[in-house]
N, C-alpha and C. Protein backbone atom coordinates (compact mmCIF):
# COMPACT_ATOMS: atom_id res chain seq x y z
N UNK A 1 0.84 -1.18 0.00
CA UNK A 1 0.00 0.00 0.00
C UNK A 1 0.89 1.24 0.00
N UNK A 2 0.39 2.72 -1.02
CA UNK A 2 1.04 3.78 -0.76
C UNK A 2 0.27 4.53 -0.25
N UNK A 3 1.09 4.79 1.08
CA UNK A 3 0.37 6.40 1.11
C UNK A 3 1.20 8.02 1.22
N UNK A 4 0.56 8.46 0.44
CA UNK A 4 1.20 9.96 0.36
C UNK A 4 2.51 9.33 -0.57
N UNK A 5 3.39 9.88 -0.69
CA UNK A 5 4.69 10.09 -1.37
C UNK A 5 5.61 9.35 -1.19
N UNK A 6 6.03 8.68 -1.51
CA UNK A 6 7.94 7.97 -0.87
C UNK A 6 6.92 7.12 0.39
N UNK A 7 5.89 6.83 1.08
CA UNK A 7 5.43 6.26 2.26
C UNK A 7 5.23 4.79 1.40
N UNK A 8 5.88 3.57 2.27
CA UNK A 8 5.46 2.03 1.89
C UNK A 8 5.30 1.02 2.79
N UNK A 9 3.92 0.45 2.55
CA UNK A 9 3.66 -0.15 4.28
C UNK A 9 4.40 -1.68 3.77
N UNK A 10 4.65 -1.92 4.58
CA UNK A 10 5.36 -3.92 4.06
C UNK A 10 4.76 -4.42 5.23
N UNK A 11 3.86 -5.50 5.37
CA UNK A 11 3.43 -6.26 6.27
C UNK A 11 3.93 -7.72 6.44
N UNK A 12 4.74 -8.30 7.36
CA UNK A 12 5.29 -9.48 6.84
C UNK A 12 5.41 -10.22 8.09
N UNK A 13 5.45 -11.40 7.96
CA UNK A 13 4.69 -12.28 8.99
C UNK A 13 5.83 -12.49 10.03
N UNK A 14 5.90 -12.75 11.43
CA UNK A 14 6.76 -12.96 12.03
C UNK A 14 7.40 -13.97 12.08
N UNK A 15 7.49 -15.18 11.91
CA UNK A 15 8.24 -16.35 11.31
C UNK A 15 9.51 -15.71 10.16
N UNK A 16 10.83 -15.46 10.69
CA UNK A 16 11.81 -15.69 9.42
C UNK A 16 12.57 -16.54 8.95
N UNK A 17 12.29 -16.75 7.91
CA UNK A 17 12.72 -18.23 7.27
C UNK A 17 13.98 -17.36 6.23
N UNK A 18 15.36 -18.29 6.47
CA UNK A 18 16.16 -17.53 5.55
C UNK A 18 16.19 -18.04 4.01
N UNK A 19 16.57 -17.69 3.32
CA UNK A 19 16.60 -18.06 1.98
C UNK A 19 17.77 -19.12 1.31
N UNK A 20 16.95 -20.15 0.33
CA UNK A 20 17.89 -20.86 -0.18
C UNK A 20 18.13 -20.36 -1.91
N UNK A 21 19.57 -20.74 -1.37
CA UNK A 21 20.42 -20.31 -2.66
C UNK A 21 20.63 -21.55 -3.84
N UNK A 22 20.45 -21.14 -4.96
CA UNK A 22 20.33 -22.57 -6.20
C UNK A 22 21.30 -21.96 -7.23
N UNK A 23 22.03 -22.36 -7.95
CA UNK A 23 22.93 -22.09 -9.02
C UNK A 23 22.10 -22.35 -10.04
N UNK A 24 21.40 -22.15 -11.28
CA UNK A 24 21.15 -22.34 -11.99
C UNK A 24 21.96 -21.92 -13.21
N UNK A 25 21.81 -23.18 -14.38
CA UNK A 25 22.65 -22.97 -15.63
C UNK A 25 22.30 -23.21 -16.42
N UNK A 26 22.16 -22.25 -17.98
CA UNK A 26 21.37 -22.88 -19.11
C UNK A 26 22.44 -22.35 -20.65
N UNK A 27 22.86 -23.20 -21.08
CA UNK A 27 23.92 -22.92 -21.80
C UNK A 27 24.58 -22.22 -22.09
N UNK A 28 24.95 -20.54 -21.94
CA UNK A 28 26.12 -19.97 -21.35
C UNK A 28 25.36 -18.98 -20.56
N UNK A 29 24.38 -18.94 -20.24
CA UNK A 29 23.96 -17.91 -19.15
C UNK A 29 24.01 -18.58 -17.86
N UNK A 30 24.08 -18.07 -16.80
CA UNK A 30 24.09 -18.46 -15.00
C UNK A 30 23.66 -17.63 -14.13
N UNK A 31 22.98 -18.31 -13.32
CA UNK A 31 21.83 -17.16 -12.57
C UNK A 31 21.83 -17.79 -11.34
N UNK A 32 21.86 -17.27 -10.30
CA UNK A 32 21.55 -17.34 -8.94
C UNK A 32 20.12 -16.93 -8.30
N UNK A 33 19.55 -18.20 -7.74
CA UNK A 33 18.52 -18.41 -7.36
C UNK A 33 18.20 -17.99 -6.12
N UNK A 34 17.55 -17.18 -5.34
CA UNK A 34 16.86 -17.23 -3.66
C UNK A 34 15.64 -17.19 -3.69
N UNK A 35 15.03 -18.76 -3.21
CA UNK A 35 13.87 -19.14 -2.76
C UNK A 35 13.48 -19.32 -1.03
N UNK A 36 12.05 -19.05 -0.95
CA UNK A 36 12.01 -19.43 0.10
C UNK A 36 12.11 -18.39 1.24
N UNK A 37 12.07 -16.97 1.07
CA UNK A 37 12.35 -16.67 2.38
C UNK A 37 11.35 -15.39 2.74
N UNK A 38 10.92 -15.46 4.03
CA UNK A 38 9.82 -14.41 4.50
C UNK A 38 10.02 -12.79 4.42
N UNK A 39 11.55 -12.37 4.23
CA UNK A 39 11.40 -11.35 4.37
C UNK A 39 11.99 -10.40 3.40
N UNK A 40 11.27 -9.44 2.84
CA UNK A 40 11.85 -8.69 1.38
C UNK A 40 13.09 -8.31 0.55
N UNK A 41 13.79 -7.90 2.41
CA UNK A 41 15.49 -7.73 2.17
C UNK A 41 16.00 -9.12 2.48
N UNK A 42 15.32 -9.78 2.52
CA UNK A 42 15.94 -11.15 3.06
C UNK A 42 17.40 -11.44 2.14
N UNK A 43 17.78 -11.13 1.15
CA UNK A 43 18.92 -11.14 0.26
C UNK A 43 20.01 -10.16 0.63
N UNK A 44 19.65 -8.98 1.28
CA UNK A 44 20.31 -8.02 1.27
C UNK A 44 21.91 -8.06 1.78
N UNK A 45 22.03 -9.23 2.59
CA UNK A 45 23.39 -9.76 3.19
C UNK A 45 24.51 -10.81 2.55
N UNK A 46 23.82 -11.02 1.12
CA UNK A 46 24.58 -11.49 -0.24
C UNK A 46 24.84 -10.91 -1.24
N UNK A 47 25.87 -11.04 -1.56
CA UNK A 47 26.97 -10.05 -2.27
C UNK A 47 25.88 -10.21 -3.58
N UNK A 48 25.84 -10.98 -4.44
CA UNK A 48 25.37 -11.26 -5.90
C UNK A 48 23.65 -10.50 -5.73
N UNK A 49 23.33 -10.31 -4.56
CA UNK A 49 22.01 -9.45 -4.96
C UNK A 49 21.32 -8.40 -4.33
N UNK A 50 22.94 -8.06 -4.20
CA UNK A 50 22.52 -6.06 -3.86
C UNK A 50 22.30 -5.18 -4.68
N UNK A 51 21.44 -4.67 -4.60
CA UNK A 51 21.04 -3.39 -5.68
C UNK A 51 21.27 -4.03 -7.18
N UNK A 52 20.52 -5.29 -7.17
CA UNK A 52 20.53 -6.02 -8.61
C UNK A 52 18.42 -6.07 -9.01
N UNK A 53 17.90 -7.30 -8.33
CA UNK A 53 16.64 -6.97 -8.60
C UNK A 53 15.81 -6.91 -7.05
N UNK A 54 14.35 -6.85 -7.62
CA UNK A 54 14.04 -6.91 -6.22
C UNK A 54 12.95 -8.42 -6.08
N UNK A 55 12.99 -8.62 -4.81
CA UNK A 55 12.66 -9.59 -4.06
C UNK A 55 10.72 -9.93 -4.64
N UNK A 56 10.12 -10.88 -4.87
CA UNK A 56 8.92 -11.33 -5.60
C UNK A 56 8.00 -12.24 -5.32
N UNK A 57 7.14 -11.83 -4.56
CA UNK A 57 6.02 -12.97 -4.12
C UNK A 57 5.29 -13.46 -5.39
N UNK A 58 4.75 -14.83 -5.62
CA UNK A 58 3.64 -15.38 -6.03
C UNK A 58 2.49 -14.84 -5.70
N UNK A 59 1.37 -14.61 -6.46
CA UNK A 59 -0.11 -14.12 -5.95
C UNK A 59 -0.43 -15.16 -5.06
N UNK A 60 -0.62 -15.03 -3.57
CA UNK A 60 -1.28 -15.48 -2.53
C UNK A 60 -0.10 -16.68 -1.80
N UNK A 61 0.77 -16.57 -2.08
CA UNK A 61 2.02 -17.09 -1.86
C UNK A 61 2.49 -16.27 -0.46
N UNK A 62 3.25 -17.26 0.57
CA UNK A 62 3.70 -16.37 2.12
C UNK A 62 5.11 -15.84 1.80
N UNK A 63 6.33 -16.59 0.41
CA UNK A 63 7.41 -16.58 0.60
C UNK A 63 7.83 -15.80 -0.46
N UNK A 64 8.86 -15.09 -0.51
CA UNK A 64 9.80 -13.83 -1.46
C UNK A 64 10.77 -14.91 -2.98
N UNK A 65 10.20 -14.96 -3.74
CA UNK A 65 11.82 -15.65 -4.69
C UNK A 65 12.61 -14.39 -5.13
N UNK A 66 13.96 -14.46 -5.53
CA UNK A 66 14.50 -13.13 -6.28
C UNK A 66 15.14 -14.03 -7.24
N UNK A 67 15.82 -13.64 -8.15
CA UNK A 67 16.58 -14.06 -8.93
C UNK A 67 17.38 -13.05 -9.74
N UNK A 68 18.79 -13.16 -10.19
CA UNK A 68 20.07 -12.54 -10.13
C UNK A 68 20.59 -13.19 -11.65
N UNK A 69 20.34 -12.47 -12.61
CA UNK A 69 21.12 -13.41 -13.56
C UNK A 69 23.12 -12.85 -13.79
N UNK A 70 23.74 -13.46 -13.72
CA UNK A 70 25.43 -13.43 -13.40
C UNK A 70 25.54 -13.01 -14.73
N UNK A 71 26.72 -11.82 -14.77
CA UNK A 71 27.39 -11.19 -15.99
C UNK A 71 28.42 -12.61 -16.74
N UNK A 72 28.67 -12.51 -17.37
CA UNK A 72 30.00 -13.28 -18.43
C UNK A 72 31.09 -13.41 -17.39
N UNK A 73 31.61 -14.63 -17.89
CA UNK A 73 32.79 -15.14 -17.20
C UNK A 73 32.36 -15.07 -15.34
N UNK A 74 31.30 -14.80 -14.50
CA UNK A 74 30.81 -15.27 -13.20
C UNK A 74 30.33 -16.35 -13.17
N UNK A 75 30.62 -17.86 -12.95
CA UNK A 75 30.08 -19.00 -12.55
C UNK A 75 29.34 -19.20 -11.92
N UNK A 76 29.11 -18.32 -10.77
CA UNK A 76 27.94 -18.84 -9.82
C UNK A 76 28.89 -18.96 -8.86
N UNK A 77 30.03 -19.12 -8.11
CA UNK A 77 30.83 -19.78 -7.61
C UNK A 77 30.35 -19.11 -5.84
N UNK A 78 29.89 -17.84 -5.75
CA UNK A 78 29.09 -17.62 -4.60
C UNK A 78 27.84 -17.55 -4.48
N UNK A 79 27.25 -17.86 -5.14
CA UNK A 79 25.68 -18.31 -5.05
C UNK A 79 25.76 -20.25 -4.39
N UNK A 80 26.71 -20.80 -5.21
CA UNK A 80 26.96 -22.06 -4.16
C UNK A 80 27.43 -22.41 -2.69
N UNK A 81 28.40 -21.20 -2.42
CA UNK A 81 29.00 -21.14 -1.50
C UNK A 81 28.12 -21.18 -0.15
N UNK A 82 26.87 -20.01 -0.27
CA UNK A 82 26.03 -19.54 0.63
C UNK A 82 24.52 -20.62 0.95
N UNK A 83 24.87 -21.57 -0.28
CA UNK A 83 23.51 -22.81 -0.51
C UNK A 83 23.56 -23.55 0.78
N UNK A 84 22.69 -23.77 1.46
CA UNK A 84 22.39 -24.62 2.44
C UNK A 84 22.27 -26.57 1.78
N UNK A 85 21.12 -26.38 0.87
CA UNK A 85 21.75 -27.98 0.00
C UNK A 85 21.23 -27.44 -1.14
N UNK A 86 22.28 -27.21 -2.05
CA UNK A 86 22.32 -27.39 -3.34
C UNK A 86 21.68 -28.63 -4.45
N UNK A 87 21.32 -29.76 -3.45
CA UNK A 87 21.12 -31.12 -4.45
C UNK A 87 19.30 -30.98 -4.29
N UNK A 88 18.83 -31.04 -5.28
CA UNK A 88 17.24 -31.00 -5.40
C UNK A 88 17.20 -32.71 -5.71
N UNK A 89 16.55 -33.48 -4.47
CA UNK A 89 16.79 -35.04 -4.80
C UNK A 89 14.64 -35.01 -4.98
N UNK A 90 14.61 -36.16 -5.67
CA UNK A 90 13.36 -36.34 -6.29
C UNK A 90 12.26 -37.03 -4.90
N UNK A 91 11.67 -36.75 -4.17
CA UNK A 91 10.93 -37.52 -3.01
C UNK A 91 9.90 -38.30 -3.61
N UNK A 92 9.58 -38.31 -4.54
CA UNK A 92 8.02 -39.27 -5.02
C UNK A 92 8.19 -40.58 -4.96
N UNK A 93 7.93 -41.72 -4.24
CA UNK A 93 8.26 -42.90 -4.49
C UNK A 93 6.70 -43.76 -4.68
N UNK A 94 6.80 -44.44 -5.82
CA UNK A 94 6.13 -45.05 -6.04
C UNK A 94 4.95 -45.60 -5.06
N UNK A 95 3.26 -45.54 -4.55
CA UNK A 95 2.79 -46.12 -4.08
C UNK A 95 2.00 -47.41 -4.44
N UNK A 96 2.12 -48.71 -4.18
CA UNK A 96 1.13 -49.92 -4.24
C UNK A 96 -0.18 -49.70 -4.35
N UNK A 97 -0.89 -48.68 -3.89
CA UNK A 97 -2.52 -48.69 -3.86
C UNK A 97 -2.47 -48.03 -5.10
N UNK A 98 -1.51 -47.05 -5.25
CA UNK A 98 -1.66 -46.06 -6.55
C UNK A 98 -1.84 -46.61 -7.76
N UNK A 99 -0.72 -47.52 -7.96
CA UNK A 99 -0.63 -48.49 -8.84
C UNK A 99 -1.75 -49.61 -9.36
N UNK A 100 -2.51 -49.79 -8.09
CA UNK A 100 -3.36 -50.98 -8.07
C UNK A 100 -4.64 -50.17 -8.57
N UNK A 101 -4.76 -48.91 -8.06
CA UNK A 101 -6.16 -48.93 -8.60
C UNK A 101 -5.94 -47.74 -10.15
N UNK A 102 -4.84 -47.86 -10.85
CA UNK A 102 -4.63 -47.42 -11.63
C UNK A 102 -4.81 -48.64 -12.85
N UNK A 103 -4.38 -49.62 -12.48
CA UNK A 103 -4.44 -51.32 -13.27
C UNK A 103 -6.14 -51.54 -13.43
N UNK A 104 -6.55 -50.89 -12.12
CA UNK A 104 -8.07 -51.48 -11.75
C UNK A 104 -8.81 -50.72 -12.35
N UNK A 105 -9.02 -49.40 -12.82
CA UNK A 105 -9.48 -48.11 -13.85
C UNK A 105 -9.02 -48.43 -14.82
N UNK A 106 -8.58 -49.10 -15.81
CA UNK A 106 -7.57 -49.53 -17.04
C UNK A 106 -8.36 -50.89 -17.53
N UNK A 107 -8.67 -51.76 -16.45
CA UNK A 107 -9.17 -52.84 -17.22
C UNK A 107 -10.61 -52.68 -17.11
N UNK A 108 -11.14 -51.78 -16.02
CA UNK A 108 -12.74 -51.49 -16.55
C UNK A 108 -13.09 -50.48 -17.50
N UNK A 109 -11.75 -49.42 -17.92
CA UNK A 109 -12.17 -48.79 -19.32
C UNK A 109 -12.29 -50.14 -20.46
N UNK A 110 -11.31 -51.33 -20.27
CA UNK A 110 -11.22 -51.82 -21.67
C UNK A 110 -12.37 -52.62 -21.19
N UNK A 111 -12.60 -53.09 -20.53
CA UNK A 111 -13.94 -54.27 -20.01
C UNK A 111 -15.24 -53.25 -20.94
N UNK A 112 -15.65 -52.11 -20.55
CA UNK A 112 -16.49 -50.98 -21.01
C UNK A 112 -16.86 -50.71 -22.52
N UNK A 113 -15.18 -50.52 -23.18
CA UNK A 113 -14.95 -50.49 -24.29
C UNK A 113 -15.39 -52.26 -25.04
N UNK A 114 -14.90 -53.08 -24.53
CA UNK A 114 -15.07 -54.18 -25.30
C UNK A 114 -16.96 -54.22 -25.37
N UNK A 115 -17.41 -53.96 -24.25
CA UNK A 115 -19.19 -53.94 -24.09
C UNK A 115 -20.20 -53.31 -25.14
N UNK A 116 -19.40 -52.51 -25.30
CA UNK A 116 -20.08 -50.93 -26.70
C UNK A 116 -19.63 -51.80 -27.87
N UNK A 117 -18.43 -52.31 -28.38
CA UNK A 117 -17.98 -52.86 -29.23
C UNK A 117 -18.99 -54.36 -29.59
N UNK A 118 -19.05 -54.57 -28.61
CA UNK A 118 -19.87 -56.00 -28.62
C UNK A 118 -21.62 -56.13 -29.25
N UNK A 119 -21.27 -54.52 -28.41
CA UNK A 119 -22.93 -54.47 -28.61
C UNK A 119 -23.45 -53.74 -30.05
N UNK A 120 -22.42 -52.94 -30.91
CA UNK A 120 -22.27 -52.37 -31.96
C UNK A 120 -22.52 -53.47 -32.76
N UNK A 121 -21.69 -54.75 -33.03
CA UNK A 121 -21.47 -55.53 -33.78
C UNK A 121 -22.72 -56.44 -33.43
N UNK A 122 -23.25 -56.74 -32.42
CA UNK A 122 -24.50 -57.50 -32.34
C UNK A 122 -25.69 -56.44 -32.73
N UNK A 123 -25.93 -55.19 -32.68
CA UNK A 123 -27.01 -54.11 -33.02
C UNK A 123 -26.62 -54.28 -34.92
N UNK A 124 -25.47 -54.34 -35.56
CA UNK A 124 -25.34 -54.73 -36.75
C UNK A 124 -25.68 -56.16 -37.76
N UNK A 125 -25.48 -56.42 -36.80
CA UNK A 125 -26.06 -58.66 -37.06
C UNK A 125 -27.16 -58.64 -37.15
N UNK A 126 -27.99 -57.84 -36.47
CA UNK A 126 -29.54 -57.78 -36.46
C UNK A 126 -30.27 -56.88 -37.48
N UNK A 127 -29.59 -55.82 -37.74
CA UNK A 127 -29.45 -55.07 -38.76
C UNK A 127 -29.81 -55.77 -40.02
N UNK A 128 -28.54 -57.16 -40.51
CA UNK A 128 -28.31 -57.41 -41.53
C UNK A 128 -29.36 -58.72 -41.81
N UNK A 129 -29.63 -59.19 -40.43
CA UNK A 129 -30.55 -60.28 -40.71
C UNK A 129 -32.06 -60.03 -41.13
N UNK A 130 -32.08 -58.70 -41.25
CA UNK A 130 -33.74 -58.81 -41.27
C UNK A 130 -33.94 -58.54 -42.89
C-alpha cells in the first residue's frame, strides 16, 4: 500500500525463514537463485544481490523468490557457496494402492470399451438379418 509520497507499508509475517540459494545454468547464461524466504530484504546480506533486482512474491504465496542473472565469465561460484543444500533429490516414491487402482481403472475402461464394441457388432447382425 502507498500512502502519500515515498510512504510504503510492508506487512510481513513474524516467522523468518532464511533463503535458499540454487545455481542455476542454461547454456552460457548463469543465474543465482533465492527461494524461500519471508522477508523482502531477506537477500540483502549477499553479495550477488545487492542493488541487482528486487525480491517477488507469487499471488497469494507467504514466501519472497529473487533471482540474479550473473554477468560473463561469473560462474555462480558464490551463489553455491552460501547454498544450504544445493542437491534437489526427487521424493516421489512409487505407491502400491496407486498403482493398483490405476491397473483397476484400465481394465474397466477396456472391459467398457469391449461392451459398446460388442454391442455395436451384435445391433449390426440384427441389422443385416432382417
Amino acid at each position: 500500500m502507498i500512502f502519500g509520497s515515498g510512504t510504503r507499508l510492508n506487512i510481513e509475517p513474524k516467522l523468518e525463514v532464511e533463503p535458499d540459494y540454487y545455481k542455476l545454468v542454461g547454456g552460457e547464461t548463469t543465474a543465482c537463485l533465492a527461494t524461500g524466504f519471508t522477508r523482502q530484504n531477506g537477500t540483502s546480506n549477499h553479495t550477488l544481490f545487492k542493488d541487482k533486482t528486487a525480491a517477488v512474491r507469487i499471488e497469494n504465496d507467504k514466501v519472497y523468490n529473487q533471482v540474479v542473472v550473473l554477468p560473463t565469465g561469473n560462474n555462480g561460484d558464490e551463489c553455491e557457496t552460501e547454498s544450504k543444500d544445493s542437491s534437489c533429490e526427487d521424493s516421489i516414491k512409487p505407491d502400491p494402492k496407486v498403482n493398483f487402482v490405476s491397473v483397476t481403472v484400465l481394465c474397466l475402461r477396456l472391459l467398457f470399451i469391449k461392451t459398446v464394441v460388442f454391442n455395436v457388432l451384435m445391433t449390426f447382425r440384427l441389422w443385416i438379418s432382417q
